[in-house]
Protein backbone atom coordinates (compact mmCIF):
# COMPACT_ATOMS: atom_id res chain seq x y z
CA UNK A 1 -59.18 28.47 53.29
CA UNK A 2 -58.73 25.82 49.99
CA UNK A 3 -61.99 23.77 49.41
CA UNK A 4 -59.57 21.28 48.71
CA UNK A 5 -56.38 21.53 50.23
CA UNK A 6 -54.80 18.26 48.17
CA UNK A 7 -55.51 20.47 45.18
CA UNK A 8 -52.96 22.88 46.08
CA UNK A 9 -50.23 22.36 43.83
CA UNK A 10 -46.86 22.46 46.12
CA UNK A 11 -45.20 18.84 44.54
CA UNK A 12 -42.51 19.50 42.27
CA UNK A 13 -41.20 16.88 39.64
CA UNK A 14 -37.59 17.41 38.05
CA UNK A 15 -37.91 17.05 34.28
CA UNK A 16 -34.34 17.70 32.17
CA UNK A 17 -34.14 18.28 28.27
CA UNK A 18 -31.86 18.76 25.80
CA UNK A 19 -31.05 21.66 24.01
CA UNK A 20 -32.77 20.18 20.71
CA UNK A 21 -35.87 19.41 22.97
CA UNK A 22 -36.05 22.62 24.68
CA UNK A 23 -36.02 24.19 21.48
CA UNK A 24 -39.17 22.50 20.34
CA UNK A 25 -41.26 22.87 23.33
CA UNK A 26 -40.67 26.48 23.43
CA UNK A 27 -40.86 27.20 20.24
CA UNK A 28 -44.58 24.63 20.78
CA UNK A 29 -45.62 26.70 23.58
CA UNK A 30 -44.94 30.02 21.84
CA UNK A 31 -47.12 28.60 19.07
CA UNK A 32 -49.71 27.96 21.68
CA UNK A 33 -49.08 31.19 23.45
CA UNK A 34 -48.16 28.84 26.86
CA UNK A 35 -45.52 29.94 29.13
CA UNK A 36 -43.38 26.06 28.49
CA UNK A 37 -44.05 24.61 32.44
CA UNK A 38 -47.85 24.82 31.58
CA UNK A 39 -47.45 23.25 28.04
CA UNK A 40 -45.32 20.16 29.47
CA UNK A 41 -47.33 19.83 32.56
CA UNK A 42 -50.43 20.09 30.60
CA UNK A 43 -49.38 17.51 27.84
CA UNK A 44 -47.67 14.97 30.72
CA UNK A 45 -50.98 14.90 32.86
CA UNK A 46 -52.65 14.28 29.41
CA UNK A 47 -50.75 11.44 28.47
CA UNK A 48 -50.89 10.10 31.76
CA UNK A 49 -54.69 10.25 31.53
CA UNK A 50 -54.68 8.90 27.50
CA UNK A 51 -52.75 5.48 29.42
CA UNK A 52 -54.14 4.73 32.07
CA UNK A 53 -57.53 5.73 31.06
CA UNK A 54 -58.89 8.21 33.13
CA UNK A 55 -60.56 11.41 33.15
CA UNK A 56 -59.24 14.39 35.63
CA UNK A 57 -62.95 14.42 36.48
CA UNK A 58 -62.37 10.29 37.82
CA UNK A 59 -59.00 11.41 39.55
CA UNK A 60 -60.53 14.00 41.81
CA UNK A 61 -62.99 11.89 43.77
CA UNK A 62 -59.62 9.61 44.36
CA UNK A 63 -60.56 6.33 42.62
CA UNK A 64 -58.62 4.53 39.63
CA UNK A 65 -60.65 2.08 37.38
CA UNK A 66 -59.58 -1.35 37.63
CA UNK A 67 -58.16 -2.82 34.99
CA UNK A 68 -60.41 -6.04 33.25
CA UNK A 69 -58.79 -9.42 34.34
């Protein structure tokens, strides 16, 4: 039924904030006019891109750049 059935998105990651830090992402994704879990979902796969970097583009064919030795 999927084209890709590993893109379904059915893994869940626990994340906890404080109040201070719930405060500023929803006040953030209000900003943005983003419901919060898209906002910190969209800024953690970004980051995780910006370090090891990657495109989601490189990540969907399933291959990781080596790093230089």
């Amino acid at each position: 039924m999927y084209p890709d059935p590993k893109r379904i998105r059915n893994k869940r990651l626990t994340v906890r904030f404080d109040g201070y830090e719930e405060k500023l992402l929803k006040a953030m994704a209000e900003y943005l006019g983003e419901q919060p879990t898209t906002l910190i979902r969209d800024l953690a796969l970004r980051q995780a891109e910006e370090l090891l970097g990657v495109s989601r583009e490189s990540l969907q064919d399933g291959s990781l750049p080596r790093a230089a030795a």
